[in-house]
N, C-alpha and C. Protein backbone atom coordinates (compact mmCIF):
# COMPACT_ATOMS: atom_id res chain seq x y z
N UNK A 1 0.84 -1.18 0.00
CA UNK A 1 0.00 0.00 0.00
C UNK A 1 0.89 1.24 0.00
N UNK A 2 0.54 2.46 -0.93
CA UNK A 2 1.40 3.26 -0.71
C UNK A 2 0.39 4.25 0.27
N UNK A 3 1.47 5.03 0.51
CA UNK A 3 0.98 6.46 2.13
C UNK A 3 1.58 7.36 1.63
N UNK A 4 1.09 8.74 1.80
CA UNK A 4 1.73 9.95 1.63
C UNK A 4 2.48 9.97 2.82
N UNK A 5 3.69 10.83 2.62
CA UNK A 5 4.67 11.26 3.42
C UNK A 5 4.99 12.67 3.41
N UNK A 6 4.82 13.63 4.73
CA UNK A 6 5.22 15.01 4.34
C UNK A 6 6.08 15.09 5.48
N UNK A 7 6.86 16.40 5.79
CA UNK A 7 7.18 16.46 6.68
C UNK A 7 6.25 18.12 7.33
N UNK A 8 4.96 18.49 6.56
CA UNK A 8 4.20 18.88 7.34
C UNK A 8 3.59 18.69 8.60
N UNK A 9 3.45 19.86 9.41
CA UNK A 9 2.57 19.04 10.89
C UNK A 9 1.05 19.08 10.50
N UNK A 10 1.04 18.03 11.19
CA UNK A 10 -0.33 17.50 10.90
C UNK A 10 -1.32 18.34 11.48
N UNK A 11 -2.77 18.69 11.47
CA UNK A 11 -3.67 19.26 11.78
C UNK A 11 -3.81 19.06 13.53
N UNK A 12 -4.07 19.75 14.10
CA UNK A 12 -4.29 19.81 15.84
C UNK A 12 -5.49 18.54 15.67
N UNK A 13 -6.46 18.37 15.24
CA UNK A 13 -6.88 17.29 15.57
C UNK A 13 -6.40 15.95 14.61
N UNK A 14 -5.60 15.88 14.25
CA UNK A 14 -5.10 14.54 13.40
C UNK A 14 -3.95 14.36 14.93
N UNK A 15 -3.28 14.85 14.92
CA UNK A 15 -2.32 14.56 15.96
C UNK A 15 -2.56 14.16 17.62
N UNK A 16 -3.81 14.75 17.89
CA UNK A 16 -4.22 14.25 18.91
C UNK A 16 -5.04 13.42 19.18
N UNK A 17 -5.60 13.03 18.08
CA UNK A 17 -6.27 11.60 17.64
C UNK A 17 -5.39 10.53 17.30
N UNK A 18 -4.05 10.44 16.85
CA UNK A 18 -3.01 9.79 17.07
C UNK A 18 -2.52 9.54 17.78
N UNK A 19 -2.26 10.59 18.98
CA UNK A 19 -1.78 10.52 20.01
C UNK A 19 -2.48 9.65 20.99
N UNK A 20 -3.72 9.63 20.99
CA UNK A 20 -4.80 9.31 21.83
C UNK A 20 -5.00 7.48 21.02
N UNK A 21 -4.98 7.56 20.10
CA UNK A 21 -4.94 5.73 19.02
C UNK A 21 -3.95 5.14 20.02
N UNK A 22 -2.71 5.71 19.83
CA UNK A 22 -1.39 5.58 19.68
C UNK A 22 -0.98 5.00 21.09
N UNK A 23 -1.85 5.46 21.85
CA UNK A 23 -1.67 5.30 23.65
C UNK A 23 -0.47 6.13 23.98
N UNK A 24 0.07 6.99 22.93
CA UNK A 24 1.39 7.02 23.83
C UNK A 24 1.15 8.55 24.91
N UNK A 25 -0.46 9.15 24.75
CA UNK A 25 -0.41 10.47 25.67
C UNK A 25 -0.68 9.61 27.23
N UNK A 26 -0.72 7.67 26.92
CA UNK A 26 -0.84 7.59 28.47
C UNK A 26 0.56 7.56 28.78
N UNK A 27 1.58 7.43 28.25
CA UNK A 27 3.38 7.19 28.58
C UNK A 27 3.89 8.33 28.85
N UNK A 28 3.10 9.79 28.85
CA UNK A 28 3.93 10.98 29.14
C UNK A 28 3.89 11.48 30.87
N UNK A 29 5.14 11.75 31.12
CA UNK A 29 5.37 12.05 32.34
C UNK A 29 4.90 13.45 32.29
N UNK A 30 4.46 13.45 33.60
CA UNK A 30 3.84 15.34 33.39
C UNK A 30 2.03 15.64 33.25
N UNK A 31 1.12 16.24 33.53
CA UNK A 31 0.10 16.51 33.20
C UNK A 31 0.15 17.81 31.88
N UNK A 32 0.27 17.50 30.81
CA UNK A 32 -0.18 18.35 29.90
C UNK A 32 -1.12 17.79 29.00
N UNK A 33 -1.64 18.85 28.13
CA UNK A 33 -3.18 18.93 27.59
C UNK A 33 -2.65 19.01 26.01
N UNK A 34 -3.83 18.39 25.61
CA UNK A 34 -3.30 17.90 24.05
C UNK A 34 -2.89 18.92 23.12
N UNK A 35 -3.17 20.32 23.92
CA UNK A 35 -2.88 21.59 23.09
C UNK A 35 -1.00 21.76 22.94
N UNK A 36 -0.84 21.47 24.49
CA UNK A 36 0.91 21.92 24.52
C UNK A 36 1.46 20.76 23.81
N UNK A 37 0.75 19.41 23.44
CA UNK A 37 1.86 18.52 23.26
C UNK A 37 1.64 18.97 21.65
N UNK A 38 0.95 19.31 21.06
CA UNK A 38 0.68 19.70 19.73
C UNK A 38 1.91 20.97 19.33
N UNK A 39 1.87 21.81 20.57
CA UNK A 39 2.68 23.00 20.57
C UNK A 39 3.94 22.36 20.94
N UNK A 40 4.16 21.82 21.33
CA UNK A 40 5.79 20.88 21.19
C UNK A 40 6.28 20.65 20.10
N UNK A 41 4.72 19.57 19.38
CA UNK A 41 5.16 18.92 18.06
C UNK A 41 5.78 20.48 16.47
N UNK A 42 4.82 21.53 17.06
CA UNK A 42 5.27 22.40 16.15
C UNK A 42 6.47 23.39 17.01
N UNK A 43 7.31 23.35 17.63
CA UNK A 43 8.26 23.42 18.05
C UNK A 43 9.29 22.93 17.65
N UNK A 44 9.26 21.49 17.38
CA UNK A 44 10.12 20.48 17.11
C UNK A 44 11.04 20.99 15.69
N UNK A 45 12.37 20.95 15.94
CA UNK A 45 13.27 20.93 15.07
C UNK A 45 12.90 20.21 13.35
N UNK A 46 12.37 18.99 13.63
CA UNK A 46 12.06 18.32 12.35
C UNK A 46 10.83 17.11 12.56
N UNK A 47 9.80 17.27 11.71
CA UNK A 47 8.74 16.31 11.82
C UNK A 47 8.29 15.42 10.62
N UNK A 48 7.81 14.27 11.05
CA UNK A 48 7.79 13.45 9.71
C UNK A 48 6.21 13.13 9.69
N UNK A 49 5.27 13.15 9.01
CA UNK A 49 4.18 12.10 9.08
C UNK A 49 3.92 11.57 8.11
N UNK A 50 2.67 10.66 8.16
CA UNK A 50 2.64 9.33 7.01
C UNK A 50 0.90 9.48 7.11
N UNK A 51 0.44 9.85 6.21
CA UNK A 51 -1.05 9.21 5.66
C UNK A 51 -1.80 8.29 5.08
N UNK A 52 -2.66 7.76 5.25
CA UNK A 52 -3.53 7.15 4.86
C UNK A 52 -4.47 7.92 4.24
N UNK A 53 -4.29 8.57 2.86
CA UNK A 53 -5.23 9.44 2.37
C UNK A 53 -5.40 10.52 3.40
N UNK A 54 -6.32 10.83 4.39
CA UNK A 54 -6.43 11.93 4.81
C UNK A 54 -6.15 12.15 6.38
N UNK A 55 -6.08 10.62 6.53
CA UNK A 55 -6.01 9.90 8.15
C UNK A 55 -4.02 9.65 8.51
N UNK A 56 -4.00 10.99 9.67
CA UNK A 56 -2.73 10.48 9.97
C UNK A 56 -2.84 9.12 10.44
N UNK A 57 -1.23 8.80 10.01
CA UNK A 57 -1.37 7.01 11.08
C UNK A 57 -0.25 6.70 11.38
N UNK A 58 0.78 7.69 11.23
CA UNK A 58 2.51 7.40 12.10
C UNK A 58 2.53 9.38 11.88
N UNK A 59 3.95 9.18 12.92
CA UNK A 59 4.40 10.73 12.94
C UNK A 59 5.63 10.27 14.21
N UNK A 60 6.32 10.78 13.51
CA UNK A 60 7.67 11.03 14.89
C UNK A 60 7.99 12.71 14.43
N UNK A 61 9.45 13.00 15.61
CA UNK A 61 9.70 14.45 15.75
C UNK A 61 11.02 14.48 16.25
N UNK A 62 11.80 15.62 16.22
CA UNK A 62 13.03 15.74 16.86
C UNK A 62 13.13 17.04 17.52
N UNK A 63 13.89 16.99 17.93
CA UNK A 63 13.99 18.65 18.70
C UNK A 63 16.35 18.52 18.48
N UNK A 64 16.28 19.15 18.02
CA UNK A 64 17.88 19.91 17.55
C UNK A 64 18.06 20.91 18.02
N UNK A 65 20.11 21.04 18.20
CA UNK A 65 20.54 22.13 18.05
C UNK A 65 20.56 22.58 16.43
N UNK A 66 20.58 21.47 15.40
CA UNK A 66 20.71 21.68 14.11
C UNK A 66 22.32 21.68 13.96
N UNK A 67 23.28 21.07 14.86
CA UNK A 67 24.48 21.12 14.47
C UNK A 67 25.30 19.54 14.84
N UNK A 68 24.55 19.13 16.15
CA UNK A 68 25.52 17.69 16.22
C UNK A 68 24.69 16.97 17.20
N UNK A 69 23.84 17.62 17.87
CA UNK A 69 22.59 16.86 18.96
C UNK A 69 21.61 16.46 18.09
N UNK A 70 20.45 15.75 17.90
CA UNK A 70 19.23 15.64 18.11
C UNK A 70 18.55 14.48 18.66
N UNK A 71 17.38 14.58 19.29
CA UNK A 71 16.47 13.14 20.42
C UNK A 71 15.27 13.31 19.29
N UNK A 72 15.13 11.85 19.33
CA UNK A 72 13.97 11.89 18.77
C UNK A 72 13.01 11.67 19.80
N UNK A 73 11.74 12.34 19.44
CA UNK A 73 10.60 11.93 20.28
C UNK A 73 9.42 11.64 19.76
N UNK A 74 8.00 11.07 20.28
CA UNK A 74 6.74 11.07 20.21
C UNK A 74 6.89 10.53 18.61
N UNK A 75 7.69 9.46 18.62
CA UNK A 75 7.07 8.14 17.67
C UNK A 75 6.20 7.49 17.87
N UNK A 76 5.14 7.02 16.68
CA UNK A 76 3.77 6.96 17.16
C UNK A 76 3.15 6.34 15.65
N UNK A 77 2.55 5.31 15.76
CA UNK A 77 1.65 4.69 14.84
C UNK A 77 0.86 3.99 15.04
N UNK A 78 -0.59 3.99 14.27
CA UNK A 78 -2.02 3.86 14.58
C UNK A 78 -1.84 2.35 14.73
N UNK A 79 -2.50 1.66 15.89
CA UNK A 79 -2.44 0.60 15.97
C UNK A 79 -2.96 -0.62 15.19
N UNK A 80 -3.77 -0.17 14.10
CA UNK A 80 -4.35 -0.85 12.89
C UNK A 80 -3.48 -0.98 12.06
N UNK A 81 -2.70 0.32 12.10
CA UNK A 81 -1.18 -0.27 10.68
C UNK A 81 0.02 -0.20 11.03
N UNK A 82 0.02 -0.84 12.45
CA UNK A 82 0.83 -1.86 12.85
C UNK A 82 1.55 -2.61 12.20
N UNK A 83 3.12 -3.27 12.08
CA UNK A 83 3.42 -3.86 11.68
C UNK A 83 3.68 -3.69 10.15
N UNK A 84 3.28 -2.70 9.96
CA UNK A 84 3.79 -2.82 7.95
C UNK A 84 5.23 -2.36 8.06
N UNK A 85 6.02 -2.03 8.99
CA UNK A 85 7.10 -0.62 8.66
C UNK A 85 6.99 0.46 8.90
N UNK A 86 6.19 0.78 8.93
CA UNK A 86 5.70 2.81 9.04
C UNK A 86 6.31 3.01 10.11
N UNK A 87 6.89 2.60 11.63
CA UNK A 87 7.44 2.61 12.92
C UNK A 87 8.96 2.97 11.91
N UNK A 88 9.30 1.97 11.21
CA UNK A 88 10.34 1.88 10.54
C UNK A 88 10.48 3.03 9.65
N UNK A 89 9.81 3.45 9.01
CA UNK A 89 9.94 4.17 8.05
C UNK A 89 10.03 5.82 8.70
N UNK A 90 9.42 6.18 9.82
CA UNK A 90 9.60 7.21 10.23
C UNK A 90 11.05 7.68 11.33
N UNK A 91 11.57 6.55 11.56
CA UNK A 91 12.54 6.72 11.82
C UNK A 91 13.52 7.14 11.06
N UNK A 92 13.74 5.83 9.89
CA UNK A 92 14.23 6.23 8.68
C UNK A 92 14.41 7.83 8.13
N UNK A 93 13.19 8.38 8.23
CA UNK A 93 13.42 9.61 8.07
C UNK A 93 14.01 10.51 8.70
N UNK A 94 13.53 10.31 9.65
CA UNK A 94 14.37 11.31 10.85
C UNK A 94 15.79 11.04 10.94
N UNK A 95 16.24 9.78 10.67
CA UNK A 95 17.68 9.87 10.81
C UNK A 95 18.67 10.07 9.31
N UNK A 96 17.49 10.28 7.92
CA UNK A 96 18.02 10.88 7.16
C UNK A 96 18.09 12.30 7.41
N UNK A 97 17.17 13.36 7.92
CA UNK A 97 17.42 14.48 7.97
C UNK A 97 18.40 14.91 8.79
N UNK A 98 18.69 14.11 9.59
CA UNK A 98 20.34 14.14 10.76
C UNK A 98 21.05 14.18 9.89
N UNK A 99 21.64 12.95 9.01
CA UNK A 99 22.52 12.92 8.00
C UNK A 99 23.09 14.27 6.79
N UNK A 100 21.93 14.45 6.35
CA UNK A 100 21.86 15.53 5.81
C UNK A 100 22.45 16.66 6.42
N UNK A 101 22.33 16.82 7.29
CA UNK A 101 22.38 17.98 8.27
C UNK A 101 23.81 18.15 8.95
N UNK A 102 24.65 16.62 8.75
CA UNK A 102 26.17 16.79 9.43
C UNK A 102 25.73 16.05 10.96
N UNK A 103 24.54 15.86 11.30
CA UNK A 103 24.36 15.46 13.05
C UNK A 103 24.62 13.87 12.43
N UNK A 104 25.89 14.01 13.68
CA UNK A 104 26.15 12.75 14.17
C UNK A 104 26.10 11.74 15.28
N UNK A 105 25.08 12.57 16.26
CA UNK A 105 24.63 11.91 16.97
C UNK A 105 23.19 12.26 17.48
N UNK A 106 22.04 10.76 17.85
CA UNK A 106 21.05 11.05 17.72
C UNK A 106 20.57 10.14 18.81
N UNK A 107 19.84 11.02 19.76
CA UNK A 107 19.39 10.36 21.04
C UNK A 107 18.33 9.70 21.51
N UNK A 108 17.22 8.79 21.98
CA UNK A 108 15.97 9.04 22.09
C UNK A 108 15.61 7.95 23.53
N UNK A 109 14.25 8.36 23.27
CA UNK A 109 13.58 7.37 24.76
C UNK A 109 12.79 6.16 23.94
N UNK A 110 12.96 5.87 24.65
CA UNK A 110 11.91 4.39 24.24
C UNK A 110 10.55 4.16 25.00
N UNK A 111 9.94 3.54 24.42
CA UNK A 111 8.45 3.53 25.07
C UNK A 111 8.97 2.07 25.79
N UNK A 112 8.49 1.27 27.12
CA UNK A 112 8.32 0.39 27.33
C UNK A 112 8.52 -0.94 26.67
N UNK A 113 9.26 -1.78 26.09
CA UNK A 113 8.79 -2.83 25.42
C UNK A 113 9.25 -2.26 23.95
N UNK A 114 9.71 -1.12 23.76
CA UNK A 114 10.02 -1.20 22.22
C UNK A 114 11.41 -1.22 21.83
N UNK A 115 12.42 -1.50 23.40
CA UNK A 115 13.53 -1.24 22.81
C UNK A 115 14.35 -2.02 21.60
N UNK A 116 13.86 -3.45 21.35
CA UNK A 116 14.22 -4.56 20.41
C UNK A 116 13.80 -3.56 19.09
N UNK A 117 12.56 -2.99 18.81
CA UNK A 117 12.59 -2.53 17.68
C UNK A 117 13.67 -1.48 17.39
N UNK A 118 14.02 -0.39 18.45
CA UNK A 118 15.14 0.44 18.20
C UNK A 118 16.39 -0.42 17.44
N UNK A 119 16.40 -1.19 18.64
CA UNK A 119 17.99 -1.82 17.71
C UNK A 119 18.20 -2.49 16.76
N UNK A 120 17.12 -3.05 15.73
CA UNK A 120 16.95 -3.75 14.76
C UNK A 120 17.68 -2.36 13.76
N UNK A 121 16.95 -1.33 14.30
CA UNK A 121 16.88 -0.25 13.24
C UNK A 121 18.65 0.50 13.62
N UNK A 122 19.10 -0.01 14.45
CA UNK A 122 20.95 0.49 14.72
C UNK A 122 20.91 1.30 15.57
N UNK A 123 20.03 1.59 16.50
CA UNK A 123 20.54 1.84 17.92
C UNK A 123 20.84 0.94 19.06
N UNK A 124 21.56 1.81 20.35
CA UNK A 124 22.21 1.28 20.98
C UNK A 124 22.17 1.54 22.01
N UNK A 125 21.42 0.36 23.71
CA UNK A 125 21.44 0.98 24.64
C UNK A 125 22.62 1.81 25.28
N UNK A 126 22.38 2.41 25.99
CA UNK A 126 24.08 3.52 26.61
C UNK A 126 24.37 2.88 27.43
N UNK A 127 25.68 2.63 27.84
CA UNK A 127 26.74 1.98 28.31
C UNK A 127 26.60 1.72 30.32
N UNK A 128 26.10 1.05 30.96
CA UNK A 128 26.03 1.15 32.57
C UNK A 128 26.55 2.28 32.77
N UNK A 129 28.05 2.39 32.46
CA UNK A 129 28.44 3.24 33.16
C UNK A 129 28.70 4.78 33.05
N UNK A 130 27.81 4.73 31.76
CA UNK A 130 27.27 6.63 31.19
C UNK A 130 25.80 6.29 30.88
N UNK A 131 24.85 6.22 32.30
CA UNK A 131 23.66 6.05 31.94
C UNK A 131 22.92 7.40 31.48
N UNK A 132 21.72 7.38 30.83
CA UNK A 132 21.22 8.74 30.55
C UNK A 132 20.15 9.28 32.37
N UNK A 133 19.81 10.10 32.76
CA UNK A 133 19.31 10.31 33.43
C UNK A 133 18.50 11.48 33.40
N UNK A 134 17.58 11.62 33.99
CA UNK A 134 16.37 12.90 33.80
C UNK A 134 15.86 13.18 35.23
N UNK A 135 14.77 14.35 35.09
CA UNK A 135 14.38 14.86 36.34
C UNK A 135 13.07 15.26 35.88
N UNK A 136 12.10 14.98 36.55
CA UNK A 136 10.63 15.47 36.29
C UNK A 136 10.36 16.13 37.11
N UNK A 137 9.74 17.11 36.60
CA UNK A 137 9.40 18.17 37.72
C UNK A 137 7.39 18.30 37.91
C-alpha cells in the first residue's frame, strides 16, 4: 500500500487523535493537555508524518541544536497499521534528515517494550556506566 509522506505538521486534531490511538499520551510524564503537546510537536526541530489518504497514522519528531545533537521523540503509529514498517519508516526519516544535516549523533527514549525494535533499526542501549538520566518536575 502506498501512504503519503510530508514532513508537514499535521492538523491539531489529526495529531491528537493519534496521540490518543497511539496510547502514547498515556506514557507521558507530566500533566499536559493535548494543546501543549501539539505546541511541542510544532516546536520540534524536524517532523515526519505518514497518511492514509487523509487519516494520519505514524508521525515522529526531533527537537535539535541543528548542528551535532538531536532526540527523537513522540514516535507513534495507529495501531491498525501496525506492523507494515511505518514505525520503521519514520525513523528512517528522521535519521536521514540528521545525516543531511552533518548530526552525528542522535538520542531518544523508548516507550516500554520497544527497545528490540530500536535496535533492529541500529541503535544502541548507553553503556552502565554513562547512563542517561532525567528529572521530572
Amino acid at each position: 500500500m502506498s501512504y503519503l509522506k510530508t514532513d508537514k505538521l499535521p492538523t491539531f486534531e489529526q495529531f491528537a487523535q493519534l496521540h490518543e490511538t497511539s496510547g502514547l499520551i498515556k506514557s507521558k510524564k507530566g500533566n499536559y493537555s493535548r494543546e501543549q503537546l501539539f505546541q511541542a510537536a510544532n516546536n520540534s526541530w524536524y517532523h515526519i508524518s505518514i497518511y492514509d489518504h487523509t487519516k494520519l497514522i505514524a508521525f515522529g519528531r526531533m527537537i535539535s541544536d541543528g548542528v551535532y545533537q538531536a532526540l527523537i521523540c513522540d514516535v507513534m503509529v495507529d495501531p491498525t497499521y501496525q506492523k507494515q514498517g511505518l514505525g520503521k519508516q519514520v525513523i528512517e526519516e528522521l535519521v536521514m534528515k540528521c545525516k543531511e544535516s552533518g548530526i552525528q549523533s542522535i538520542q531518544l527514549f523508548s516507550a516500554k517494550g520497544k527497545q528490540q525494535f530500536y535496535k533492529k533499526l541500529g541503535f544502541e542501549e548507553r553503556e552502565q556506566d554513562a547512563p542517561g538520566m532525567s528529572l521530572v518536575l
